[in-house]
N, C-alpha and C. Protein backbone atom coordinates (compact mmCIF):
# COMPACT_ATOMS: atom_id res chain seq x y z
N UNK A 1 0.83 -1.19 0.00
CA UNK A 1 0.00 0.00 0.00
C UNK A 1 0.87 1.25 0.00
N UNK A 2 0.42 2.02 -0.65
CA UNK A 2 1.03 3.61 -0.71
C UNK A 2 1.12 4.48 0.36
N UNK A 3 2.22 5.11 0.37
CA UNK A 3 1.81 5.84 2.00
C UNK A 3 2.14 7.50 1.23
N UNK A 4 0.68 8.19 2.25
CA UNK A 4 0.52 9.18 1.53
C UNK A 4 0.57 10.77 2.63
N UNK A 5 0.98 11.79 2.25
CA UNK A 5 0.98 12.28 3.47
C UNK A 5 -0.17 13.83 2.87
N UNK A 6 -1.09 14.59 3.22
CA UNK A 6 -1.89 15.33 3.02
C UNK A 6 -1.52 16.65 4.13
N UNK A 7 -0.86 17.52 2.98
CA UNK A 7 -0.44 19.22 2.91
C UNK A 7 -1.55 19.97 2.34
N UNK A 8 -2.00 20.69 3.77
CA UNK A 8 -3.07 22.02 3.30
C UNK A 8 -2.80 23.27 3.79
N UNK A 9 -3.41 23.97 2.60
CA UNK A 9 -3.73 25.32 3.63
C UNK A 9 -5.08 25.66 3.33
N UNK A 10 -4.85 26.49 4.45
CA UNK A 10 -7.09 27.08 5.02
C UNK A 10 -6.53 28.28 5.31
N UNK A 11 -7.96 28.69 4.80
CA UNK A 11 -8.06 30.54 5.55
C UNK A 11 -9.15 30.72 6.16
N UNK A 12 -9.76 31.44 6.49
CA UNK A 12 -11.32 32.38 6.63
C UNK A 12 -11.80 31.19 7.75
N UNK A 13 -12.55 30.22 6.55
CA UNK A 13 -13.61 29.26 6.63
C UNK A 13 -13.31 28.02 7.18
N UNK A 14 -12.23 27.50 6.91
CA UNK A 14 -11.67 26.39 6.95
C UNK A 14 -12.16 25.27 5.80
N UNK A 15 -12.75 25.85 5.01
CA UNK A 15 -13.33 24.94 3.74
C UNK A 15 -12.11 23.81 3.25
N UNK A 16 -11.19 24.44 3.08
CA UNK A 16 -9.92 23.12 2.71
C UNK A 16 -9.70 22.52 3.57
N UNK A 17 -9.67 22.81 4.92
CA UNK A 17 -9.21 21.97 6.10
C UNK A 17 -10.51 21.37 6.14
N UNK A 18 -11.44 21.28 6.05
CA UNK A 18 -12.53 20.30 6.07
C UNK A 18 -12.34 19.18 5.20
N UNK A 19 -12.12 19.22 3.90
CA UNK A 19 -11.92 18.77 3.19
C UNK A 19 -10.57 17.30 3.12
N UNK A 20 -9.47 18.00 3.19
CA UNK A 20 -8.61 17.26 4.17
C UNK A 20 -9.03 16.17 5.09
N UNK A 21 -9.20 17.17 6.41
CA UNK A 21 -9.61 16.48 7.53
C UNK A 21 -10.43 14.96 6.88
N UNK A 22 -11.12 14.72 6.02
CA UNK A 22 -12.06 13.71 5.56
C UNK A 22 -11.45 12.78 4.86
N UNK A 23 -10.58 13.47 3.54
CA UNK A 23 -9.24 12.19 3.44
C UNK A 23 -8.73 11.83 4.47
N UNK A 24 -8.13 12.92 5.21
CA UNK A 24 -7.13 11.71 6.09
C UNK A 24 -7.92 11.00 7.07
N UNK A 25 -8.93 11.16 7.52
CA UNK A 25 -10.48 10.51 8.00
C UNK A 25 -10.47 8.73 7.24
N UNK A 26 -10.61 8.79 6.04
CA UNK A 26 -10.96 7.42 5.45
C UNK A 26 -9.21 6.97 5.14
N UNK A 27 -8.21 7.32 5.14
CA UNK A 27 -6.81 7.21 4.43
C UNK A 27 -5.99 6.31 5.32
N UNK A 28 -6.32 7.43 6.79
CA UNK A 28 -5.24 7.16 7.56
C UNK A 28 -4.21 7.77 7.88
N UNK A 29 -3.60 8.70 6.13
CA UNK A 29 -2.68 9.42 6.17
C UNK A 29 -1.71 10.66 7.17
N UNK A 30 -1.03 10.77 7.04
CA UNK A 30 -0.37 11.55 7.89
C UNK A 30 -0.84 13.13 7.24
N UNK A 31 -0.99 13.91 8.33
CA UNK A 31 -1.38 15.33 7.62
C UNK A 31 -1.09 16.40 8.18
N UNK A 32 -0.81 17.59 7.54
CA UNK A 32 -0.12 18.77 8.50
C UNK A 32 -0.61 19.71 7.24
N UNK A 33 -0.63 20.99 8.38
CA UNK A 33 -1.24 22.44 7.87
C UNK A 33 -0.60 23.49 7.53
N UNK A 34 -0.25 23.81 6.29
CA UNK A 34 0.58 24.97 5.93
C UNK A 34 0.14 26.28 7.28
N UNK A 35 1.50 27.04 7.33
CA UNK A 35 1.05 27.95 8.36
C UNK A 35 2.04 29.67 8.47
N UNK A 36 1.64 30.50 7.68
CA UNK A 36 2.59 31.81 7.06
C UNK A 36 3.57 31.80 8.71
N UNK A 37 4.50 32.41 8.73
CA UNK A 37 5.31 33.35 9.47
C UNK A 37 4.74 34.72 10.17
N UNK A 38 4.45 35.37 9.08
CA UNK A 38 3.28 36.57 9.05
C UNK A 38 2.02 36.05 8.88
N UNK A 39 0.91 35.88 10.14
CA UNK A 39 -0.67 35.48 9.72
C UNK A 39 -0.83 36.83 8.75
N UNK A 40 -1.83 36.33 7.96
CA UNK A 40 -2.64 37.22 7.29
C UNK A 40 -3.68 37.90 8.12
N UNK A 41 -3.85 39.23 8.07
CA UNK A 41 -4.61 40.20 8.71
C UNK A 41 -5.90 39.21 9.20
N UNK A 42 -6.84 39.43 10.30
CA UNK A 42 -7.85 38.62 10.69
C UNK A 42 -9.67 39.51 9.85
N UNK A 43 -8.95 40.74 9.38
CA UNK A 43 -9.85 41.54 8.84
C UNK A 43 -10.03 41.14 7.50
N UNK A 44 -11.29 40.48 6.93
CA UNK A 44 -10.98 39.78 5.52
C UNK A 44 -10.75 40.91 4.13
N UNK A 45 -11.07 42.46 4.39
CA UNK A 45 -11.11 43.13 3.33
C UNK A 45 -8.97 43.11 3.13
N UNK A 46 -8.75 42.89 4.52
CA UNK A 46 -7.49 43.80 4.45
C UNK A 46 -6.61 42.25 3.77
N UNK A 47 -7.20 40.87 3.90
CA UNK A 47 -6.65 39.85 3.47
C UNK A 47 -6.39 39.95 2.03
N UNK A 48 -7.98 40.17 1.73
CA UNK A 48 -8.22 39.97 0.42
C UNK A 48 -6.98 40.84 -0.30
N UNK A 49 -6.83 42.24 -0.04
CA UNK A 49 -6.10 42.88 -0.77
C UNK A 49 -4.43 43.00 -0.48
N UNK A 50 -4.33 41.99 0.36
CA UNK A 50 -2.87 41.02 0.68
C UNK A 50 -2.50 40.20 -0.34
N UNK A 51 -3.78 39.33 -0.49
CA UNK A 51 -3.85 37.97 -0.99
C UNK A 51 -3.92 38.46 -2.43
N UNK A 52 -4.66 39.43 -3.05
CA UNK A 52 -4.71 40.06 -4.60
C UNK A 52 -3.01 40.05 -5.19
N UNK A 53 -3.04 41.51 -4.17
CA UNK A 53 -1.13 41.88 -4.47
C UNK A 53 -0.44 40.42 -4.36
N UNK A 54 -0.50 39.62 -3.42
CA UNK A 54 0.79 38.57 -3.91
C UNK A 54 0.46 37.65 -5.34
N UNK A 55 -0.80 37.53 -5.44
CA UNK A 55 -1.19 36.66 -6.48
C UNK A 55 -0.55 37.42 -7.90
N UNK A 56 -1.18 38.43 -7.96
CA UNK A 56 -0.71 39.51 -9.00
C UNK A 56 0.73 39.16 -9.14
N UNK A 57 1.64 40.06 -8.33
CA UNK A 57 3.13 39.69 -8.22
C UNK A 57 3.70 38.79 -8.28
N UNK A 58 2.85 37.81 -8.17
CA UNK A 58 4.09 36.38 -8.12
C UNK A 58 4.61 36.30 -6.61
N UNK A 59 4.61 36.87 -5.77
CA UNK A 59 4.77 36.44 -4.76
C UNK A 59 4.21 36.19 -3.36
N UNK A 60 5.70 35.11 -2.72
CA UNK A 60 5.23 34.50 -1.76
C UNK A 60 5.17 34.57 -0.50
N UNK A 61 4.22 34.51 0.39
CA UNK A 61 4.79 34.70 2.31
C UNK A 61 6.19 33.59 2.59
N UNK A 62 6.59 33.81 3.65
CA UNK A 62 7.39 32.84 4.04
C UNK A 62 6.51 32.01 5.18
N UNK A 63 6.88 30.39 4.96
CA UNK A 63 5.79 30.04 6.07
C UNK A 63 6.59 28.95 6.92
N UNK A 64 5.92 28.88 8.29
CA UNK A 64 6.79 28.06 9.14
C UNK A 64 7.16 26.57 8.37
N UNK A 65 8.07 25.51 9.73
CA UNK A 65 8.80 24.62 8.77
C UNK A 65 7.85 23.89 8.74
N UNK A 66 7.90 22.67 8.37
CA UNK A 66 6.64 21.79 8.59
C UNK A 66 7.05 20.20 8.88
N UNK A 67 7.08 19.56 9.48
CA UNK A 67 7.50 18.61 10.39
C UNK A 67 7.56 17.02 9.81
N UNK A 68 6.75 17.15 8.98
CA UNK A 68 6.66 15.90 7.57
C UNK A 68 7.79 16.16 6.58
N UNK A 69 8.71 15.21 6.37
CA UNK A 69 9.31 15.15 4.88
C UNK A 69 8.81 14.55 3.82
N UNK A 70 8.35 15.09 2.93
CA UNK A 70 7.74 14.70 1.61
C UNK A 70 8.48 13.21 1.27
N UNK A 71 9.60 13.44 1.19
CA UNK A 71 10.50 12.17 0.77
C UNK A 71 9.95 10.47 1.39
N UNK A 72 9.79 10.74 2.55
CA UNK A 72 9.05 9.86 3.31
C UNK A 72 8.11 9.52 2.69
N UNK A 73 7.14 9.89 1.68
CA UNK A 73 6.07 9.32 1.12
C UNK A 73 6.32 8.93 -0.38
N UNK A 74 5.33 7.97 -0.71
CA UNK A 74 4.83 7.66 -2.13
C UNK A 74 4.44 9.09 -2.47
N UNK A 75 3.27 9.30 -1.81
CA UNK A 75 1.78 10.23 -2.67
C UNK A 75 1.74 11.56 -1.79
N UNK A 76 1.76 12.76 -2.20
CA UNK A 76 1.53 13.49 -1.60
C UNK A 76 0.36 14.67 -1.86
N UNK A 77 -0.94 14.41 -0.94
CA UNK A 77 -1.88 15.25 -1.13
C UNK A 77 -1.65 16.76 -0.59
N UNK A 78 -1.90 17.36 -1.96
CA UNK A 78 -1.99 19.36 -1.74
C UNK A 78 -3.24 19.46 -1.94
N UNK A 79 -3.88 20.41 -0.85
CA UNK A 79 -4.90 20.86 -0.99
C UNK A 79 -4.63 22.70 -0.83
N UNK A 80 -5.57 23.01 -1.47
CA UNK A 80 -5.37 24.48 -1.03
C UNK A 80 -6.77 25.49 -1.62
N UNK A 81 -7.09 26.87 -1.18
CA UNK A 81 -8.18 27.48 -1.57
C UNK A 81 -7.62 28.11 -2.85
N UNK A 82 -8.57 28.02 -3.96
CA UNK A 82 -8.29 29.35 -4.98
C UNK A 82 -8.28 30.34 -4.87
N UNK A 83 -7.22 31.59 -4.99
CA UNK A 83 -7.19 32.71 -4.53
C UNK A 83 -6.76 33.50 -6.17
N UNK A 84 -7.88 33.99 -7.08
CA UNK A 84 -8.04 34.74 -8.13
C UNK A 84 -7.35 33.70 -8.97
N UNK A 85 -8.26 32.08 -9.24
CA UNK A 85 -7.95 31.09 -10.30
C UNK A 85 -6.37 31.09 -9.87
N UNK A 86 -5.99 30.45 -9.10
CA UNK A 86 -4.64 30.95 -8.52
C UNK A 86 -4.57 29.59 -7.30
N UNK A 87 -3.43 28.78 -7.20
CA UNK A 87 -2.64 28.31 -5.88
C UNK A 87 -2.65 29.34 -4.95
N UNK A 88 -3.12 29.00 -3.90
CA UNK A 88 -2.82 30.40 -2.29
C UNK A 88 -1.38 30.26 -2.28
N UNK A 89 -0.87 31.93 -2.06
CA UNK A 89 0.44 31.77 -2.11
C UNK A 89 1.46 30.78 -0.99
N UNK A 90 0.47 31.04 -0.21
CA UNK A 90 1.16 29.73 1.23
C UNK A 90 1.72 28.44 0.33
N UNK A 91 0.59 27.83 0.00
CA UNK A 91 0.84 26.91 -0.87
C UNK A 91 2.12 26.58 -1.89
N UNK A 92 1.90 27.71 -2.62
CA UNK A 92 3.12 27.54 -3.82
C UNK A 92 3.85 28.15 -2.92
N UNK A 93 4.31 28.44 -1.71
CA UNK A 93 5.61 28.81 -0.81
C UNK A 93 6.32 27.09 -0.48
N UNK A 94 5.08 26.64 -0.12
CA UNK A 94 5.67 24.85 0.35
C UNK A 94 5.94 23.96 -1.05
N UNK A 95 5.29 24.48 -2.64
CA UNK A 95 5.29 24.20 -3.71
C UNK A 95 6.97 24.10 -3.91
N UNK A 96 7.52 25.64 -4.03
CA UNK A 96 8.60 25.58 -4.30
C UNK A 96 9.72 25.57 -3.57
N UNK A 97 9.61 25.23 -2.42
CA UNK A 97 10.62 24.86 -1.59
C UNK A 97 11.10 23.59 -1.55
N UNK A 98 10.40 22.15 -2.29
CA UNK A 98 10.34 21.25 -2.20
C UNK A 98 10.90 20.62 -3.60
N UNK A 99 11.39 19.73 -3.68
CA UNK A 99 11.62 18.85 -4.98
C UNK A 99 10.79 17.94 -5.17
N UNK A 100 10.02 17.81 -6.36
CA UNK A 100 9.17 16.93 -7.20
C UNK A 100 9.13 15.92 -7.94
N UNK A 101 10.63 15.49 -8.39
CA UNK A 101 10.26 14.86 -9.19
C UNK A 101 10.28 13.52 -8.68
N UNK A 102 9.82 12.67 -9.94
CA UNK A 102 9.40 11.12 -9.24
C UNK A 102 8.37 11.06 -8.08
N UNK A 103 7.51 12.65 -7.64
CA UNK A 103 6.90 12.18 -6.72
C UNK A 103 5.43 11.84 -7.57
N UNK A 104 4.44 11.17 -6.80
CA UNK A 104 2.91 11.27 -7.33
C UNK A 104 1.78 12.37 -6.47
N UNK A 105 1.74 13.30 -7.10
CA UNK A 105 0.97 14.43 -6.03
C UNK A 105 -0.66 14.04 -6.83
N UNK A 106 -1.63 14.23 -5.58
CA UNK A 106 -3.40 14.46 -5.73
C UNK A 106 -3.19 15.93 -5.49
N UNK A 107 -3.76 16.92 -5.92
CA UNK A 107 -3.84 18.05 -5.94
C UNK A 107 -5.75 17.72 -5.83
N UNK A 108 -6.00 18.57 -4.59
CA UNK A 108 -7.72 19.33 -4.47
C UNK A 108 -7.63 20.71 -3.71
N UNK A 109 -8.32 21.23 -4.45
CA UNK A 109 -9.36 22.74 -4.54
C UNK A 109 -10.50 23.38 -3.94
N UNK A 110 -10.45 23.79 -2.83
CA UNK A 110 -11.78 24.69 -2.65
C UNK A 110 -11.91 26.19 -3.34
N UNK A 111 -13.31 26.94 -4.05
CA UNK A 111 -13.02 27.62 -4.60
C UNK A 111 -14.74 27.78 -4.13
N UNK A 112 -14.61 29.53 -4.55
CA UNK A 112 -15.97 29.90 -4.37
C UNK A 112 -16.56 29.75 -5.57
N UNK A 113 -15.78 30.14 -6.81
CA UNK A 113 -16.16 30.15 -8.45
C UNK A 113 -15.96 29.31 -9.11
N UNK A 114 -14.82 29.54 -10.46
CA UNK A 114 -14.26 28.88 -11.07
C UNK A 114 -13.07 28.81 -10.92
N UNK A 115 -12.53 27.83 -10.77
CA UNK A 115 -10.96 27.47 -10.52
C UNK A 115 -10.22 27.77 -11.92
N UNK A 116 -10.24 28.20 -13.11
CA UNK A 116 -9.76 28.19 -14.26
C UNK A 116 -8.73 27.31 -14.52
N UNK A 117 -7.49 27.33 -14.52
CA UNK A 117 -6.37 26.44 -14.60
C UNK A 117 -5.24 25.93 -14.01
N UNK A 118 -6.27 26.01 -12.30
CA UNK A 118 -5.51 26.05 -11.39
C UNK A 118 -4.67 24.62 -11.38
N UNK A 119 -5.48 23.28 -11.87
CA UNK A 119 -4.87 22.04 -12.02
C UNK A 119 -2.72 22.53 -12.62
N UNK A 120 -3.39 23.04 -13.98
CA UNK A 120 -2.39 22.77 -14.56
C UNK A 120 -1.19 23.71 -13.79
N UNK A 121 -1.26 24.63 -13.38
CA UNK A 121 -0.34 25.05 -12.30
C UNK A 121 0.03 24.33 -11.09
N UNK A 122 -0.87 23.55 -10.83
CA UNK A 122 -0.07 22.65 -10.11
C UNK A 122 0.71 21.64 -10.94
N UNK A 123 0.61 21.44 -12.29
CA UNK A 123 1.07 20.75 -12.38
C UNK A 123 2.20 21.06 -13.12
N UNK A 124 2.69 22.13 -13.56
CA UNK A 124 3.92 23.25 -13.65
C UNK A 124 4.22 23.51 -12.79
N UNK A 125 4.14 24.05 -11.30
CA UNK A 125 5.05 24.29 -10.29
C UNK A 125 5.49 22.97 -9.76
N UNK A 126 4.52 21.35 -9.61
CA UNK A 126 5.12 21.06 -9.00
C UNK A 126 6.34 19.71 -10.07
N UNK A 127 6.79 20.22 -10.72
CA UNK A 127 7.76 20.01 -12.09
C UNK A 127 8.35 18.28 -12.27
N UNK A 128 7.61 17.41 -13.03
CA UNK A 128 8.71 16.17 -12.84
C UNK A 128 7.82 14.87 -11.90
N UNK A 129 6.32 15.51 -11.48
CA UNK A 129 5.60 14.60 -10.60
C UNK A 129 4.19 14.18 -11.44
N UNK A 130 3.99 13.20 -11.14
CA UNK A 130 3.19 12.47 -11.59
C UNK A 130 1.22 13.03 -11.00
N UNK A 131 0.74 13.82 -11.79
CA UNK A 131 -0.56 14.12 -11.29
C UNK A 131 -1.38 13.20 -11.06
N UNK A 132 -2.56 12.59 -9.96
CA UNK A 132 -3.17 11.63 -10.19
C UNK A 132 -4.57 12.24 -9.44
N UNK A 133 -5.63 12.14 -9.99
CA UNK A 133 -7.19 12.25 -9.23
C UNK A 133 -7.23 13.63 -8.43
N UNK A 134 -6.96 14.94 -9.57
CA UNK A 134 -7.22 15.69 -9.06
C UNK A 134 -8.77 16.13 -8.68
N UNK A 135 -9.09 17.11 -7.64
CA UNK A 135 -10.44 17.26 -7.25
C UNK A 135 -11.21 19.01 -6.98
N UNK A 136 -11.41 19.16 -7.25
CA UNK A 136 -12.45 20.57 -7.30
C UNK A 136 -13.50 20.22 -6.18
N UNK A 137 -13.88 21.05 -4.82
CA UNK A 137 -14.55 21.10 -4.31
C UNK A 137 -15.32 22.76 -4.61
N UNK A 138 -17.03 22.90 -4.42
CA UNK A 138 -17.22 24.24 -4.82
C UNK A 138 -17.89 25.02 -3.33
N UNK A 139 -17.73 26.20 -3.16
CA UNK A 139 -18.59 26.36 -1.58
C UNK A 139 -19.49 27.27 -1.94
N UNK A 140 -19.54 28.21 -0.88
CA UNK A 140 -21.07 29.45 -1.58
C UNK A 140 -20.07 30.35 -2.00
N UNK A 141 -20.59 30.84 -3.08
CA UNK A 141 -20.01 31.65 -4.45
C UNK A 141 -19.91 33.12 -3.55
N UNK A 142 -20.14 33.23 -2.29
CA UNK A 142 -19.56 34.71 -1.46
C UNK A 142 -18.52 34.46 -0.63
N UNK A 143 -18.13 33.26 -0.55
CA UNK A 143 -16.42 32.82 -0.09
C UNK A 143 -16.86 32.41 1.19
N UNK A 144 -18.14 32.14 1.26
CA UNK A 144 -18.45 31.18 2.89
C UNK A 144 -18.58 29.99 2.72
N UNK A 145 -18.93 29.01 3.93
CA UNK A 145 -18.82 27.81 4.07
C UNK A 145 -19.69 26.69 3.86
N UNK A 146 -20.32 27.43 3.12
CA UNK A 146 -21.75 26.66 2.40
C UNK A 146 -21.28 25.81 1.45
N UNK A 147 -21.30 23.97 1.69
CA UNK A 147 -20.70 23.41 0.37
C UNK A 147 -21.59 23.64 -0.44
N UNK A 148 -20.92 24.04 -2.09
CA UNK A 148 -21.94 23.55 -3.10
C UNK A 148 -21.56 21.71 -3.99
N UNK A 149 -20.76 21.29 -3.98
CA UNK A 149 -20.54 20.29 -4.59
C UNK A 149 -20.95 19.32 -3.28
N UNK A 150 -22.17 17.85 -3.88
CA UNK A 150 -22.34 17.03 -3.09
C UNK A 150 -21.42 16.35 -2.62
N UNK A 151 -21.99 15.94 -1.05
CA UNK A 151 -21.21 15.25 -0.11
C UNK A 151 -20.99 13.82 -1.35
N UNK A 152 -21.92 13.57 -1.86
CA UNK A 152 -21.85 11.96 -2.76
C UNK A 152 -20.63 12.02 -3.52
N UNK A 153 -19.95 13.22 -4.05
CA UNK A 153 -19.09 13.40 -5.26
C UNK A 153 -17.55 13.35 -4.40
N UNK A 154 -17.92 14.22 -3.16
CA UNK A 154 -16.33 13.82 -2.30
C UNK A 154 -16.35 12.46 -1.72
N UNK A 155 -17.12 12.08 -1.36
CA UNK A 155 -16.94 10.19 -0.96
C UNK A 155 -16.80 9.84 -1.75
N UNK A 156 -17.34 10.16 -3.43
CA UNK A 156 -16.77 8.92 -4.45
C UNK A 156 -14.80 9.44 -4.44
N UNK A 157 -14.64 10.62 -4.69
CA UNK A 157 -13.30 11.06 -4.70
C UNK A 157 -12.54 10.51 -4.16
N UNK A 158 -12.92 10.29 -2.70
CA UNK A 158 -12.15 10.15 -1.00
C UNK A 158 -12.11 8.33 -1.50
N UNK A 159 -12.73 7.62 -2.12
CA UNK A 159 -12.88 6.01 -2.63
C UNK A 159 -11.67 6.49 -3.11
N UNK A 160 -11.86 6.89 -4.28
CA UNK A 160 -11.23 6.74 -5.52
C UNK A 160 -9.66 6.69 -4.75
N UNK A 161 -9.04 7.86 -3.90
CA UNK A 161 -7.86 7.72 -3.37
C UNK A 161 -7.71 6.22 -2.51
N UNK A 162 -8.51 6.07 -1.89
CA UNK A 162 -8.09 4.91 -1.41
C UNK A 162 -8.08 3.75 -1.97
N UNK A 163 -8.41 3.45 -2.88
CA UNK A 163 -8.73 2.23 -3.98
C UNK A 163 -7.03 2.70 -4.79
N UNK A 164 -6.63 3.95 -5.41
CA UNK A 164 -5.46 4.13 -6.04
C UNK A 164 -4.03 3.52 -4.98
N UNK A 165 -4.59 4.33 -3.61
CA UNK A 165 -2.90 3.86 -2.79
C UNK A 165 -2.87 2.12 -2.39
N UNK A 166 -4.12 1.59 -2.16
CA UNK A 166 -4.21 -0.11 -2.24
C UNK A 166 -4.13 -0.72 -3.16
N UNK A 167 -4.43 -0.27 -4.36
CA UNK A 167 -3.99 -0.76 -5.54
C UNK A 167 -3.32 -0.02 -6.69
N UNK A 168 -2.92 0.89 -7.11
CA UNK A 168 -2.28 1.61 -7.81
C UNK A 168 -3.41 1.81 -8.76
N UNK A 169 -4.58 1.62 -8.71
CA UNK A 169 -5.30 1.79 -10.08
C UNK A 169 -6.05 3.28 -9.79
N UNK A 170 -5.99 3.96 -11.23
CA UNK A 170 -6.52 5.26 -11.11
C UNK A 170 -7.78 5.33 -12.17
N UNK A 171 -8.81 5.58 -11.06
CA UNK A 171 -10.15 6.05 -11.72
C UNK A 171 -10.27 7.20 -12.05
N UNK A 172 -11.18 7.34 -13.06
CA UNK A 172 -11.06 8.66 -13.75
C UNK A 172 -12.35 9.51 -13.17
N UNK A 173 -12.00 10.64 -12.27
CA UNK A 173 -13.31 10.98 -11.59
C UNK A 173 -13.95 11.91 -12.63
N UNK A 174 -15.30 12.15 -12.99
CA UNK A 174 -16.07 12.42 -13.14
C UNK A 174 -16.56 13.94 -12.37
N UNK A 175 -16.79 15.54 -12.57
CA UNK A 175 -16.96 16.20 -11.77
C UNK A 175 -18.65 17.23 -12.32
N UNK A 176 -19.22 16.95 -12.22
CA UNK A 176 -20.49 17.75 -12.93
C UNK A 176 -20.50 19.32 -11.80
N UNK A 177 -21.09 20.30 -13.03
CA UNK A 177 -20.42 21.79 -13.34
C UNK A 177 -21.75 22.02 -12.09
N UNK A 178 -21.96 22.47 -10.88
CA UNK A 178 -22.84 22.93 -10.16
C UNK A 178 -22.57 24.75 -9.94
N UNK A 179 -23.51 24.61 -10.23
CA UNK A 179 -24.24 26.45 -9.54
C UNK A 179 -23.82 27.31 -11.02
N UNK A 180 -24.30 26.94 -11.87
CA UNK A 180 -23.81 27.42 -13.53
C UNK A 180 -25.01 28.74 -13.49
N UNK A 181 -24.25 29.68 -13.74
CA UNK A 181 -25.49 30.87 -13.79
C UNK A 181 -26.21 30.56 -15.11
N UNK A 182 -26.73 31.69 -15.31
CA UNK A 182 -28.21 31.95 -16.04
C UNK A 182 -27.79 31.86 -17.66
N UNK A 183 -26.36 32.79 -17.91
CA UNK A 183 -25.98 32.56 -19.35
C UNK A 183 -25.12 31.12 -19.52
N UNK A 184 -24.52 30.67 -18.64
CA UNK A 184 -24.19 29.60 -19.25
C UNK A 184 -25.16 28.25 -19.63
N UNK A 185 -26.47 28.33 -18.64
CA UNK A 185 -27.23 27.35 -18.87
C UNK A 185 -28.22 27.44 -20.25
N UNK A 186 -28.10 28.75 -20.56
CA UNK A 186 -28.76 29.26 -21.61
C UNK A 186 -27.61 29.10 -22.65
N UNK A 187 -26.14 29.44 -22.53
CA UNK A 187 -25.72 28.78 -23.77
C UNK A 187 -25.03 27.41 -24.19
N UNK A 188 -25.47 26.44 -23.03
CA UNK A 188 -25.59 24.93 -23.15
C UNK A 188 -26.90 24.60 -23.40
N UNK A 189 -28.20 25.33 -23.20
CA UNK A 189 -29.33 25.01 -24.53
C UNK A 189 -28.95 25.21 -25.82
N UNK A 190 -28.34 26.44 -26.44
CA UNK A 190 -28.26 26.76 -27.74
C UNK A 190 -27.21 25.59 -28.39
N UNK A 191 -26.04 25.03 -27.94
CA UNK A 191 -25.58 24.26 -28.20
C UNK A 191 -26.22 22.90 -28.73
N UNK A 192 -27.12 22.64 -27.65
CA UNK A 192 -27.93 21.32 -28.02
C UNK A 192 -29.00 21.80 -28.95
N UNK A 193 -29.84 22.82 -29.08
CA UNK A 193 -30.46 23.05 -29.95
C UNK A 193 -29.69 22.88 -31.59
N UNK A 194 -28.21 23.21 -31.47
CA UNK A 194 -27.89 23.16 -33.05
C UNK A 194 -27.36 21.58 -33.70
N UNK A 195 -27.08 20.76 -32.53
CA UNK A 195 -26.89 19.38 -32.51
C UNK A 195 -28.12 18.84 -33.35
C-alpha cells in the first residue's frame, strides 16, 4: 500500500481543512497544515487585498517549517483554496521549496467560483511529478462555508484515493459543473439546440 501524506492550507472558513480532515479521516494518512510566518490580517477586506497583491506579483509569504518530509512518502496530497484562479500563495511557498520529481501528487481545490487552470499550475510548479485524481470542491459563491458540490461526489473522490494507494489503479473521476449561472445554462441550450 502507498503511504501518503496530506499538505493544506485554510483561511477564513476552513473549507480546505474540512476537506482534508475527511481524506485523512478514510486514508489514515499523515497530515499537516501549511502555516505563514506573518498570519494574514484577521480583517478579511485587508486579506483579500494582501492575498490580490501577492497573487498579482508572483509572490510568496514565508511560512513556518513543517514537520513531515515529503520524501518519506509515495503520494503526496496538496490541498489548497483558490485565490483569483490561482494556488494560495502559502501553498506555492511549500510548492517551491520542495523537490518533485518522481513524486505522485493528488492536488484538491476549494473555490468559491471557477478554478480556471488552477490544475495545470499545479502541475507546472510542482515540475517532474506524476498528477493523479485531481479534485475541485465548490462552496457558496460569497467565499463562505456553504458546500456547493455534493457530499456523494467527495466520498466517491475520497474512494477513488483509497482504492489508487491499495492498488495503484486510477479512476477517472467524473466532476459535474454545479451552480452554472443563467448565461451559461442558456448557452448549453443553444448548443444542443444546433446538434
Amino acid at each position: 500500500m502507498k503511504k501518503m501524506l496530506i499538505i493544506y492550507y485554510t483561511w477564513a472558513y476552513g473549507n480546505t481543512k474540512k476537506i482534508a480532515d475527511q481524506l485523512q479521516a478514510a486514508t489514515g494518512a499523515d497530515i499537516e497544515r501549511i502555516d505563514t510566518v506573518e498570519p494574514y490580517p484577521s480583517n478579511y477586506q485587508e486579506t483579500y487585498e494582501q492575498g490580490y497583491t501577492e497573487v498579482d506579483l508572483g509572490k510568496t509569504p514565508d511560512i513556518l517549517e513543517t514537520m513531515y518530509d515529503i520524501d518519506d512518502y509515495d503520494v503526496v496530497a496538496l490541498g489548497t483554496p483558490t485565490w483569483w484562479y490561482k494556488v494560495a500563495p502559502a501553498m506555492l511557498t511549500f510548492i517551491s521549496t520542495h523537490g518533485w520529481k518522481g513524486k505522485t501528487v493528488i492536488p484538491f481545490t476549494t473555490c468559491a467560483g471557477w478554478p480556471k487552470k488552477i490544475m495545470k499550475q499545479f502541475a507546472r510548479e510542482c515540475e517532474g511529478t506524476k498528477i493523479v485524481l485531481p479534485f475541485i470542491v465548490k462552496f457558496d459563491r460569497n467565499g463562505g462555508p456553504n458546500q456547493v458540490t455534493p457530499q456523494s461526489e467527495i466520498d466517491h473522490w475520497i474512494a477513488a484515493v483509497q482504492n489508487f494507494l491499495e492498488t495503484g489503479k486510477i479512476e477517472k473521476i467524473k466532476q459535474k459543473k454545479h451552480d452554472q449561472n443563467f448565461f451559461q445554462r442558456l448557452a448549453a441550450t443553444f448548443k444542443k439546440k444546433k446538434k
